[in-house]
Protein backbone atom coordinates (compact mmCIF):
# COMPACT_ATOMS: atom_id res chain seq x y z
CA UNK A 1 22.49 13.19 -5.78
CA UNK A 2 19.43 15.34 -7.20
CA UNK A 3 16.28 13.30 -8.57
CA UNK A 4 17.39 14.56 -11.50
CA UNK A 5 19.95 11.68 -12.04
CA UNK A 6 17.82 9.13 -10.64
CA UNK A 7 16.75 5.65 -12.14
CA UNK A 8 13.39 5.06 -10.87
CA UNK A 9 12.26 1.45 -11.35
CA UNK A 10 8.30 0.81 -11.00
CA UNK A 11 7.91 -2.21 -9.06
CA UNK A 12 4.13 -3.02 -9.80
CA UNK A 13 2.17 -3.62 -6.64
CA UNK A 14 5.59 -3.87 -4.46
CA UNK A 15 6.17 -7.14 -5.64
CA UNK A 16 9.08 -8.56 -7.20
CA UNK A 17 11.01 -12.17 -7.40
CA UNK A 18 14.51 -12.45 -5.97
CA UNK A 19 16.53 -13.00 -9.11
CA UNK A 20 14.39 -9.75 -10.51
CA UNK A 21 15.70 -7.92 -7.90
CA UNK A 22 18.96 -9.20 -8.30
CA UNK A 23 19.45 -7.49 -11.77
CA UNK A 24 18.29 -4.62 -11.08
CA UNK A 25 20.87 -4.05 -7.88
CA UNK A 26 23.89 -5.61 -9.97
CA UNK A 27 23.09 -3.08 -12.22
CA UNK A 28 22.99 -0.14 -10.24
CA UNK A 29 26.17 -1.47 -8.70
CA UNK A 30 27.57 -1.34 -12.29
CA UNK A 31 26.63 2.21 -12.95
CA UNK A 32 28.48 3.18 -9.87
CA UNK A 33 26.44 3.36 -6.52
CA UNK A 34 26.52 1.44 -3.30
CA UNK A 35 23.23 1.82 -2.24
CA UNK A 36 19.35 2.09 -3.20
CA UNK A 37 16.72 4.34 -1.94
CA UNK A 38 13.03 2.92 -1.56
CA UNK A 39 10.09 5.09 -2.35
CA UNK A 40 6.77 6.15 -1.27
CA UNK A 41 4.98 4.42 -4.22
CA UNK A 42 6.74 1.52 -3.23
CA UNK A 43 8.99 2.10 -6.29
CA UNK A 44 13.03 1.54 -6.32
CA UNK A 45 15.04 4.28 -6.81
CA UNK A 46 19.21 4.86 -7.45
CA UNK A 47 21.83 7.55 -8.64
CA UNK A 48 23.49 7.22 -12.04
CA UNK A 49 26.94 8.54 -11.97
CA UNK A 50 27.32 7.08 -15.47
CA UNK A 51 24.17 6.42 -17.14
CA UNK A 52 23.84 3.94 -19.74
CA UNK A 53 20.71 3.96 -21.17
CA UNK A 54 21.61 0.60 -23.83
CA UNK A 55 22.43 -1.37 -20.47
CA UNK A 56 19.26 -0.18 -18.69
CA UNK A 57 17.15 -0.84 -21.37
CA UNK A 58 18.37 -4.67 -21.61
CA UNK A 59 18.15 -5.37 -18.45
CA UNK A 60 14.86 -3.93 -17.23
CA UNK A 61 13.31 -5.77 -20.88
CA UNK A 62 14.44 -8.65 -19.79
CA UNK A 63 12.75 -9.02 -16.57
CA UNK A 64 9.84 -7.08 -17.90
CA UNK A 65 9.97 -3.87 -15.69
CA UNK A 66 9.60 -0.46 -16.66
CA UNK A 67 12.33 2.31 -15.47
CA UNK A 68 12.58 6.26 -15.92
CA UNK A 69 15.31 8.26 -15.99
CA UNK A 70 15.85 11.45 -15.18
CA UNK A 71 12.08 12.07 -15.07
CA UNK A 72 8.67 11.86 -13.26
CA UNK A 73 6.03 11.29 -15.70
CA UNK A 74 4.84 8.04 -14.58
CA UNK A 75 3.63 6.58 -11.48
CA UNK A 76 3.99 2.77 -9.97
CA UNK A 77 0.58 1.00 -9.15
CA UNK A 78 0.61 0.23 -5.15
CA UNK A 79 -0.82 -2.43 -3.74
CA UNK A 80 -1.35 -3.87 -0.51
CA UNK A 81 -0.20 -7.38 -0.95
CA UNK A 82 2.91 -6.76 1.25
CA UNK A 83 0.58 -6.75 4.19
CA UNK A 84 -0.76 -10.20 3.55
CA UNK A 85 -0.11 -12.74 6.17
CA UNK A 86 1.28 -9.52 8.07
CA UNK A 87 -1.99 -7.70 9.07
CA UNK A 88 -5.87 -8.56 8.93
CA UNK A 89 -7.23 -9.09 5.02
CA UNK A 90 -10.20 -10.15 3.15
CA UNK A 91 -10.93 -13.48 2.97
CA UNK A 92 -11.06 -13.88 -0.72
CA UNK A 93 -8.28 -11.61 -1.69
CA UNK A 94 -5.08 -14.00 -1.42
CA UNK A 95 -1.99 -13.46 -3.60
CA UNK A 96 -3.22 -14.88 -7.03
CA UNK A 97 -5.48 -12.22 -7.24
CA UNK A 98 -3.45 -9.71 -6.74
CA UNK A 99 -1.23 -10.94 -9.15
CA UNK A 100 -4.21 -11.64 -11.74
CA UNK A 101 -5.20 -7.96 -11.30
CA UNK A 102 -1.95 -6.40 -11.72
CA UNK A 103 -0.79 -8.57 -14.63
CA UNK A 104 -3.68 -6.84 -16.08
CA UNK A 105 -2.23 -3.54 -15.92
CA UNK A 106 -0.16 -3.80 -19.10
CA UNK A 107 -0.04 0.13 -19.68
CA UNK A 108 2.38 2.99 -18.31
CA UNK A 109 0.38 4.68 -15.90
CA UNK A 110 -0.19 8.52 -16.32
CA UNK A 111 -1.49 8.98 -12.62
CA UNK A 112 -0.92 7.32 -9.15
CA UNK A 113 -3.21 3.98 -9.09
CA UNK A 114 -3.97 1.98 -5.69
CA UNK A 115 -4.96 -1.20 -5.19
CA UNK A 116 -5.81 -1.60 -1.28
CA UNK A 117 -7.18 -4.07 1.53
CA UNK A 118 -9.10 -1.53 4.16
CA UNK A 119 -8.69 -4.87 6.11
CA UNK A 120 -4.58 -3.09 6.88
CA UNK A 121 -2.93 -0.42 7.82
CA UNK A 122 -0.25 -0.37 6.97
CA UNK A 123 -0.40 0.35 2.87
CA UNK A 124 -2.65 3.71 2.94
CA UNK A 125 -5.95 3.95 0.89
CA UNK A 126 -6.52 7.04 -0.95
CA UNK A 127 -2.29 7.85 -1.94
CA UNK A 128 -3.14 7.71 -5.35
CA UNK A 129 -5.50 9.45 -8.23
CA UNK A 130 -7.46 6.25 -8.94
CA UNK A 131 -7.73 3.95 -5.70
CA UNK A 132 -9.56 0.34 -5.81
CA UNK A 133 -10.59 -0.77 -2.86
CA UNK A 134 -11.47 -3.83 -1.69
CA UNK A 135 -15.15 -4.27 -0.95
CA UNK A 136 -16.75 -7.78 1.03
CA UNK A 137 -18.02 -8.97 -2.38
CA UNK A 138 -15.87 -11.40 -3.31
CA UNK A 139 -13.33 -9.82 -6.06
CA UNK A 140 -15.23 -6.84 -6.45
CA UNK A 141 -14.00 -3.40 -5.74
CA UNK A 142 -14.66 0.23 -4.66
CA UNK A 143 -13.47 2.98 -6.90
CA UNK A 144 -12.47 6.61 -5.52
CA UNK A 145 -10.78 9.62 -7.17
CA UNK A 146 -8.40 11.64 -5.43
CA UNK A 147 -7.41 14.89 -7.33
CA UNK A 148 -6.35 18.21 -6.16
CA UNK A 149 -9.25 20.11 -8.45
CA UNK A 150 -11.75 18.15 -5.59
CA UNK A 151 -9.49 19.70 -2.60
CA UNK A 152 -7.90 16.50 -2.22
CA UNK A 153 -10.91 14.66 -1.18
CA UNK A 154 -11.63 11.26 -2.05
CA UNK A 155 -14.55 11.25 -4.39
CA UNK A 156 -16.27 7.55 -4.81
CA UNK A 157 -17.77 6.22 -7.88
CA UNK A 158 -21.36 5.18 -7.79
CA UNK A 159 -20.35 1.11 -8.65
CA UNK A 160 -18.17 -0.99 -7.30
CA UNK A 161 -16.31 -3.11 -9.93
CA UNK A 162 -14.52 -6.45 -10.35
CA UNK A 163 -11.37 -7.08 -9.95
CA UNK A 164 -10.34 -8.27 -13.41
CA UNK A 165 -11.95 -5.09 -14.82
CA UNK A 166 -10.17 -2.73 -13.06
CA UNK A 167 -8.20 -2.14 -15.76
CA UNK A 168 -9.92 -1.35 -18.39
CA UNK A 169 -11.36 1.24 -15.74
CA UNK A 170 -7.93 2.62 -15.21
CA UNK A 171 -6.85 2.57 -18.84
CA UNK A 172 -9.91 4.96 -19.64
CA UNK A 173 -9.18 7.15 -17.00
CA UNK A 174 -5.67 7.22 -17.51
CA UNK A 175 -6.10 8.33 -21.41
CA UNK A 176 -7.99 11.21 -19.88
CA UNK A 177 -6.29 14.70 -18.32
CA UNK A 178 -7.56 13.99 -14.69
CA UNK A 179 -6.09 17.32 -13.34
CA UNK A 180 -7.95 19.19 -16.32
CA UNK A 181 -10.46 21.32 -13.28
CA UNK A 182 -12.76 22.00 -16.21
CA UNK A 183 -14.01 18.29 -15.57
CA UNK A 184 -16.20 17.31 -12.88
CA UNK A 185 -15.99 13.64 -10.83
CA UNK A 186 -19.40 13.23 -13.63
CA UNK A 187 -17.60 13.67 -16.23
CA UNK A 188 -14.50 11.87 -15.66
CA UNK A 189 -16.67 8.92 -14.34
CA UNK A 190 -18.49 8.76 -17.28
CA UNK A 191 -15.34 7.55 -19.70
CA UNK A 192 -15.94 3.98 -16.93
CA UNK A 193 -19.80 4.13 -17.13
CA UNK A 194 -19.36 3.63 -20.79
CA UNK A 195 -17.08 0.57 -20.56
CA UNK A 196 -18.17 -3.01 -20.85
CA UNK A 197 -17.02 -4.55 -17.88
CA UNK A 198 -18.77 -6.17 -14.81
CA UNK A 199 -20.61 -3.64 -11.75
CA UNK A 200 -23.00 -4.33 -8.90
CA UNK A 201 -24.42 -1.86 -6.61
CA UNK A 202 -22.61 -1.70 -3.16
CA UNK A 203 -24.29 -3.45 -0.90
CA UNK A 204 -22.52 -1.02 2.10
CA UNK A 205 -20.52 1.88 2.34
CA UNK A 206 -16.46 2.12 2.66
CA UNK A 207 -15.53 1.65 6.58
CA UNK A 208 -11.94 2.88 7.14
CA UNK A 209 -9.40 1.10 9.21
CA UNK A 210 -8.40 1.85 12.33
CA UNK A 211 -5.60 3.89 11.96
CA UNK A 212 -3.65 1.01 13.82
CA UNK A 213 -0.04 1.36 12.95
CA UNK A 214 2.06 -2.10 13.06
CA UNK A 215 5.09 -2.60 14.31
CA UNK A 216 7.05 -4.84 11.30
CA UNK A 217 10.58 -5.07 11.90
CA UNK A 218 12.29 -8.07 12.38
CA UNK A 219 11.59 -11.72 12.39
CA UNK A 220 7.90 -12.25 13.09
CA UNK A 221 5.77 -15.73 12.56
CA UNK A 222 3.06 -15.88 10.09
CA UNK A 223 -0.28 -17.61 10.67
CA UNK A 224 0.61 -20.53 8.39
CA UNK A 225 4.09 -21.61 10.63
CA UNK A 226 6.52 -19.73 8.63
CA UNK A 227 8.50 -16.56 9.53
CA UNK A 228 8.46 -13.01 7.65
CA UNK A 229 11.15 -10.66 8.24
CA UNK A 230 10.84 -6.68 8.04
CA UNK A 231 13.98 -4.75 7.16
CA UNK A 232 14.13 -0.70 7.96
CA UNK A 233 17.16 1.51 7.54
CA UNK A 234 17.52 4.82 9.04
CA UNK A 235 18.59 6.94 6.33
CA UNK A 236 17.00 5.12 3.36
CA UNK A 237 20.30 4.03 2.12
CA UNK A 238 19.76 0.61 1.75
CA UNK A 239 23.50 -1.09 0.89
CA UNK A 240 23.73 -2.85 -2.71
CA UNK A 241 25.91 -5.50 -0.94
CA UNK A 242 23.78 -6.67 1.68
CA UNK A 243 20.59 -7.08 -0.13
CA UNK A 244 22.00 -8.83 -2.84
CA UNK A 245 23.21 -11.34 -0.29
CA UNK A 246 19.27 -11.14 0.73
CA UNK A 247 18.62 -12.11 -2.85
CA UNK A 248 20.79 -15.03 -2.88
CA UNK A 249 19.54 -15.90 0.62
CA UNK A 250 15.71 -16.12 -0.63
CA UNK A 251 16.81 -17.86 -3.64
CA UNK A 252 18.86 -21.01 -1.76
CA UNK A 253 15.76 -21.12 0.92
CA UNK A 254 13.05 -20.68 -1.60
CA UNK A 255 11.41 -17.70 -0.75
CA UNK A 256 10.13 -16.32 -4.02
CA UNK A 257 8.50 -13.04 -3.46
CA UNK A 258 10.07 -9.63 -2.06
CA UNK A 259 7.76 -7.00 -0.57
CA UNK A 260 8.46 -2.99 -0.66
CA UNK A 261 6.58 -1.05 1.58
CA UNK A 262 5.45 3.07 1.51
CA UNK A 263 7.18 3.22 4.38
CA UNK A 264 10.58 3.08 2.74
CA UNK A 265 11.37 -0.70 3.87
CA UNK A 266 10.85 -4.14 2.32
CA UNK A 267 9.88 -6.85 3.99
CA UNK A 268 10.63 -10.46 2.98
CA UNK A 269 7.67 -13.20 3.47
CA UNK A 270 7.80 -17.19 3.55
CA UNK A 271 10.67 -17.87 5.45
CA UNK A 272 10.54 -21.52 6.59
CA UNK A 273 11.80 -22.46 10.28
CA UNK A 274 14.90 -24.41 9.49
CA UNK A 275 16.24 -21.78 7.83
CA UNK A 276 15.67 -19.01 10.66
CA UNK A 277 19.32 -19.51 11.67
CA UNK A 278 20.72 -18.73 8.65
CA UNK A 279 18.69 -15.57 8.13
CA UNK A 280 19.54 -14.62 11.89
CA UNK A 281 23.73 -15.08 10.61
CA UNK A 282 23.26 -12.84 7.76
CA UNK A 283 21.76 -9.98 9.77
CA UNK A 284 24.42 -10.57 11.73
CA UNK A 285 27.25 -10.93 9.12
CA UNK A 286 26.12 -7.09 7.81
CA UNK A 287 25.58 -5.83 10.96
CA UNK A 288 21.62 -5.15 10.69
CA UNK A 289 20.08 -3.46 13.23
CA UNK A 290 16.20 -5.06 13.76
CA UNK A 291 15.60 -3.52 16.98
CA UNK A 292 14.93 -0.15 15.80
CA UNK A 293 12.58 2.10 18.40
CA UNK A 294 8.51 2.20 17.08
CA UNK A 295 9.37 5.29 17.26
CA UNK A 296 11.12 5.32 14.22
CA UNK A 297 9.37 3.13 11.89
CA UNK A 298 5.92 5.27 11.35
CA UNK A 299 7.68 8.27 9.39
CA UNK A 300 6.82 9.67 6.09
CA UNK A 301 10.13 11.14 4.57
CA UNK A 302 10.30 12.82 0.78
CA UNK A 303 13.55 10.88 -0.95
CA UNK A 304 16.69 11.96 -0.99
CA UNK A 305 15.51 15.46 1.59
CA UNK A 306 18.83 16.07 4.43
CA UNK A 307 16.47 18.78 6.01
CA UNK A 308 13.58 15.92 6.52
CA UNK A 309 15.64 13.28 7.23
CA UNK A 310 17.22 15.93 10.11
CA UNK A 311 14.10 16.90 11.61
CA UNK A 312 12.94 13.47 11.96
CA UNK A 313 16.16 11.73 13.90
CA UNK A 314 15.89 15.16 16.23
CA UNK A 315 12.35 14.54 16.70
CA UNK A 316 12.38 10.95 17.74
CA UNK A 317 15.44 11.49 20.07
CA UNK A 318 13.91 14.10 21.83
CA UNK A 319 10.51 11.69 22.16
CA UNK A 320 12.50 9.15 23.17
CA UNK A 321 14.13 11.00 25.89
CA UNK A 322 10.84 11.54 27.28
CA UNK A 323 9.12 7.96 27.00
CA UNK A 324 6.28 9.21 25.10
CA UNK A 325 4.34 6.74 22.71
CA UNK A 326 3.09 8.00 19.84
CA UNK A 327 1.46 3.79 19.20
CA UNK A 328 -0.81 4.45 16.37
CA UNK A 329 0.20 7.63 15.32
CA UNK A 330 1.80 8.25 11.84
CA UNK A 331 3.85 11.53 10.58
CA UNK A 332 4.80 13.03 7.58
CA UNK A 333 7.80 15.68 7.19
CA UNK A 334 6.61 17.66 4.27
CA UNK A 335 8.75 20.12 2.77
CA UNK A 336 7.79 22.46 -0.51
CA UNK A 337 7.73 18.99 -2.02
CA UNK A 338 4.57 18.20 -3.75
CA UNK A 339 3.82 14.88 -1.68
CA UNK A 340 0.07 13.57 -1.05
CA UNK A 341 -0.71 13.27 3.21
CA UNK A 342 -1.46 9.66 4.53
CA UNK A 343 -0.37 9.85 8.17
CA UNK A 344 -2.07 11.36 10.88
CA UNK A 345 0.17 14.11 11.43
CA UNK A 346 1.87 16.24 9.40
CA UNK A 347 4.74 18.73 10.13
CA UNK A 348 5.37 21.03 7.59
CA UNK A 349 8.48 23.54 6.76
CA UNK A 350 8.24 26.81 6.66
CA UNK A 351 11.45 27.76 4.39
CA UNK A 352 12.94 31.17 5.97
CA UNK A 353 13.66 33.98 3.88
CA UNK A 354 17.32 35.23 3.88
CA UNK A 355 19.22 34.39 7.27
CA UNK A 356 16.35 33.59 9.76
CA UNK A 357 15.26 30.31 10.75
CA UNK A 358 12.93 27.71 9.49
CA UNK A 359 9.38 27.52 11.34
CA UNK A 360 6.94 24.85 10.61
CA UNK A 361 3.25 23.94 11.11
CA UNK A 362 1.62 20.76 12.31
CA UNK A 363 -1.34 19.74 11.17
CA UNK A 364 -3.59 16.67 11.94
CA UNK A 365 -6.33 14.12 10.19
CA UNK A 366 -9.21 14.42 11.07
CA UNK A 367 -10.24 11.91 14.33
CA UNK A 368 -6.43 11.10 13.75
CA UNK A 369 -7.40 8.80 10.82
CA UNK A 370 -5.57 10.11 7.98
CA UNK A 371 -8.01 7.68 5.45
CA UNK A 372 -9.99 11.06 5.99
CA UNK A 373 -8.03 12.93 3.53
CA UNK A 374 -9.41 15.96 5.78
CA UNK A 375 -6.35 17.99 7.88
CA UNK A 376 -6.73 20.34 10.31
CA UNK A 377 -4.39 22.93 11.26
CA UNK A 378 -2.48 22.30 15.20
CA UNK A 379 -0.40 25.04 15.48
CA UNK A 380 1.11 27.51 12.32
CA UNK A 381 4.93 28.94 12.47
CA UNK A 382 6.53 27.47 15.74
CA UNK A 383 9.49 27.29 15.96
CA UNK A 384 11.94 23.53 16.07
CA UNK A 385 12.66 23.50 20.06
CA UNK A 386 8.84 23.71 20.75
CA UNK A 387 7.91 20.99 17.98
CA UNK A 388 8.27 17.86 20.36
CA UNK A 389 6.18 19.65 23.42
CA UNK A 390 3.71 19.76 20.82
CA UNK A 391 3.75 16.66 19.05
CA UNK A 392 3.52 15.13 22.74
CA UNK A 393 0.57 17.09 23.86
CA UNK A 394 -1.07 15.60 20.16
CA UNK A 395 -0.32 12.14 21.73
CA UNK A 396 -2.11 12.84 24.49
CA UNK A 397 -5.13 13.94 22.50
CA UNK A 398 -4.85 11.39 20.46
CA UNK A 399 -5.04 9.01 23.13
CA UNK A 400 -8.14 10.72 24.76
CA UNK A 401 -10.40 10.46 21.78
CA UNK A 402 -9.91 6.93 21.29
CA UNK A 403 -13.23 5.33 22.25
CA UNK A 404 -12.77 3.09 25.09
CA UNK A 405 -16.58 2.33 25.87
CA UNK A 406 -17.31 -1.45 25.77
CA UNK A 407 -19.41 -2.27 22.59
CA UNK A 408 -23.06 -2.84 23.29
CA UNK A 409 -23.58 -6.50 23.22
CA UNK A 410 -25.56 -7.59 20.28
CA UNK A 411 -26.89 -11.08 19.71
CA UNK A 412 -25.04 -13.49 17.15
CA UNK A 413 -27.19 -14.84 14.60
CA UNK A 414 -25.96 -18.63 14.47
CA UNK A 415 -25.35 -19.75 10.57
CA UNK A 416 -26.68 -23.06 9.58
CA UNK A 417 -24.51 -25.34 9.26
CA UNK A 418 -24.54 -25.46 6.21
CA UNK A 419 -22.57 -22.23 6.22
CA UNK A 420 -19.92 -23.72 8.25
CA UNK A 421 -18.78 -25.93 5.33
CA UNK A 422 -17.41 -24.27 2.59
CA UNK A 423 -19.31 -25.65 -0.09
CA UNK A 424 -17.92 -23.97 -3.39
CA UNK A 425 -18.92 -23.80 -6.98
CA UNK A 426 -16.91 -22.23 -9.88
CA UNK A 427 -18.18 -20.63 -12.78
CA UNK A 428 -16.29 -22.36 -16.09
CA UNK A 429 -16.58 -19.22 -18.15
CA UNK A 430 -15.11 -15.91 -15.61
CA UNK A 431 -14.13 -18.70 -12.52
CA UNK A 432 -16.21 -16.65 -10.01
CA UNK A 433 -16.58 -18.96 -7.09
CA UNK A 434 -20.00 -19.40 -5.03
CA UNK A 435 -18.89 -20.14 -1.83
CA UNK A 436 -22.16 -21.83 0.51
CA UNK A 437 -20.52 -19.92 3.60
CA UNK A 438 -21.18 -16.20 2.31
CA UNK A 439 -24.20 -16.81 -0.06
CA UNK A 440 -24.65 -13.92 -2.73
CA UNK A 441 -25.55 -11.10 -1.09
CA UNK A 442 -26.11 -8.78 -4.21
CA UNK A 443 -28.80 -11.50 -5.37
CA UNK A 444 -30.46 -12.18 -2.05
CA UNK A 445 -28.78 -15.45 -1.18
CA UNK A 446 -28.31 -15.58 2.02
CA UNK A 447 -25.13 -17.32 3.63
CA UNK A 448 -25.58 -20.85 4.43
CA UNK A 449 -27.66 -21.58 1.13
CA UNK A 450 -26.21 -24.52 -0.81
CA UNK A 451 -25.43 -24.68 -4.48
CA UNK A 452 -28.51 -27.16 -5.22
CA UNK A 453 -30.80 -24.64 -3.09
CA UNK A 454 -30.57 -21.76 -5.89
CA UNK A 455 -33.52 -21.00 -7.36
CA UNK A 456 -32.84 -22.78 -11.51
CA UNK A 457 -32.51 -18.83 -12.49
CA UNK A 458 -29.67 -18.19 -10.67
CA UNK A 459 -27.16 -16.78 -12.92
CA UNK A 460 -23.08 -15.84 -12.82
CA UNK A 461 -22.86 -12.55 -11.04
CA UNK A 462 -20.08 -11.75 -13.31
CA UNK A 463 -20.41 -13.21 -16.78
CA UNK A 464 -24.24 -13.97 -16.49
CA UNK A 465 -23.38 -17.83 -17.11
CA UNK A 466 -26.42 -20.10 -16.10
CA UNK A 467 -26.14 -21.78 -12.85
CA UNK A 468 -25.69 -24.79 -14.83
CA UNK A 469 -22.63 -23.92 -15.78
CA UNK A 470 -20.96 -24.24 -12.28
CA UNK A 471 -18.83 -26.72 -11.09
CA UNK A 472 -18.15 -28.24 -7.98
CA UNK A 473 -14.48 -27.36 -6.51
């Protein structure tokens, strides 16, 4: 099938209930397909063989998700929430945030938004136009534009914002042309500056991830005592049948939340111990591979590309032929397709004119961190039987300029105790939360201060509300 006669469903922040998810595979089953494809923007996507737009329309209304067909003229919002419980995360940014802030995007979006832990690694920062990222200031977040007039780079705003503001941020920028190259980053940052909505000054600057790739097939235990299982298929044809048993098999062990990933694979979170046999028996009953080589699991395809999808399965057989580890590394397969880079390598194709052969380029982020947004060029117009001698040898520098120097040992400033115990105060206006432990940083309270040590003209970092209008919690 062409994109052309795609349905692309936009599943906001890669997050959606069983029963959602349900409908929306019963219905591509009904319009004729046996499987799904996952995308990159952590969107759903399926061929129409007989499109009914009446059917699509009720459906996707009635569990309050927007669809295209047979065109790309909106994007899905990302967010890392599939990585909680899965990787590292900010302290303060657990689920209900992340739903708060994307139940506040109530608009189509014009342009690829993020919303993004730097904590992980595995959801990428700077894949969209308009990426928030998490800062250490509780619910507040870092704003940077990523548009081709600015070569790509990401450009950051001079505020950082909070997190139930970040939409009215988006919803100016999104009413404006971003890719107009007329504008400059001042002028398109101006439309926020003259919003009404909460900003601080950043009290330090963005530090990107390691580029630390995780390994997330399979069953896996999560910090609380329950299990999360990560599901990857070869070829991006994920069968209709199977996950709609998945669907029924979340909703009779009450697991309420699916993940998608931009890696093309969904993972499934909450899964309670007594039920790990059951789980085990349907991988089994379908005949689900979760053993799948690391090898494998750190590609960047474009949907629905034979040629890519090609490439890549020679590529890891011949790596995996010769032992190599490519731990850490990412890799995109980027045909003419206009895709954005967020892995660390990058092999591009080199169409051939007439009846000679393809040739292809690699390229590499910068320090091998692809957060960078900055590529530089391996090797130009090789040819495919010298591409895995030289994705090996990048391995190997890879591995080289990894800094394995012990850290200088630097002495740890003991908190009070009072910093120890989470003594926390909620604002009753906005619900911002003063938490003893961490202080307020952007108004000189250091951690460890209790609530009835603020100076009387403390105020609500957020709304302004008087300290007197905190309450215990």
């Amino acid at each position: 099938m062409e994109k052309k006669n795609l349905v692309r469903v936009f599943v906001k922040g890669g997050i959606l209930s069983p029963g959602d998810f349900l409908q929306i595979l019963t219905t591509a089953k009904e319009l004729g397909t046996e499987f799904i494809h996952l995308g990159s923007r952590q969107d759903i996507l399926f061929p129409a063989k007989d499109q009914s737009k009446a059917l699509l329309q009720n459906i996707f209304k009635s569990i309050n998700t927007e669809y295209e067909i047979n065109e790309f003229t909106h994007q899905n919002i990302v967010s890392s929430y599939v990585a909680l419980d899965v990787m590292p995360n900010k302290k303060w940014l657990v689920p209900h945030v992340y739903h708060y802030i994307l139940d506040s995007f109530d608009f189509r979006a014009k342009y690829r938004i993020n919303l993004v832990d730097p904590s992980q690694s595995m959801v990428p920062l700077f894949t969209g136009n308009i990426n928030f990222i998490a800062t250490s200031t509780d619910n507040y977040w870092y704003m940077y534009l990523r548009l081709k007039q600015f070569n790509n780079l990401p450009i950051p705003y001079a505020k950082i914002i909070h997190g139930y503001d970040l939409a009215k941020a988006a919803l100016a920028l999104n009413e404006l042309e971003l890719n107009d190259e007329s504008l400059s980053a001042e002028d398109i940052f101006s439309a926020v500056d003259q919003l009404e909505i909460n900003t601080l000054n950043p009290v330090e600057d963005l530090n990107f991830p390691e580029p630390a790739f995780p390994y997330y097939e399979g069953l896996n235990r999560e910090p609380g005592g329950n299990y999360w299982l990560g599901i990857y298929w070869r070829n991006n044809k994920f069968s209709i049948n199977f996950l709609i048993a998945l669907c029924k098999r979340c909703m009779e062990t009450n697991v309420g939340k699916i993940s998608l990933t931009p890696w093309k694979s969904l993972i499934v979170k909450g899964i309670e111990e007594n039920y790990l046999v059951g789980w085990e028996k349907l991988m089994g009953r379908f005949g689900i591979n979760m053993r799948h080589s690391s090898l494998e699991l750190n590609w960047h395809l474009p949907v629905l590309s034979d040629e890519a999808l090609e490439l890549k399965n020679y590529l890891v057989r011949a790596l995996d032929q010769q032992d190599i580890s490519t731990s850490g590394l990412t890799f995109t397969i980027k045909p003419n397709d206009d895709i954005y880079l967020f892995t660390s390598v990058v092999i591009e194709i080199n169409t051939a004119e007439g009846d000679g052969s393809n040739t292809y380029n690699i390229l590499y982020a910068k320090s091998f961190n692809p957060n960078s947004a900055e590529y530089v060029t391996y090797v130009k117009n090789v040819t495919k039987n010298v591409l895995p001698a030289l994705l090996m040898e990048l391995s190997v520098m890879y591995f080289d300029q990894i800094d394995d120097q012990p850290k200088a040992a630097t002495k740890k400033e003991v908190a009070p105790k009072a910093a120890q115990v989470s003594e926390r105060y909620q604002c009753k206006h906005c619900l911002t939360i003063y938490d003893a432990q961490y202080g307020d940083e952007a108004a000189d309270i250091a951690p460890g201060t209790l609530f009835d040590k603020l100076p009387d003209s403390y105020i609500c970092p957020t709304c302004e509300a008087k300290k007197q209008e905190f309450v215990v919690v």
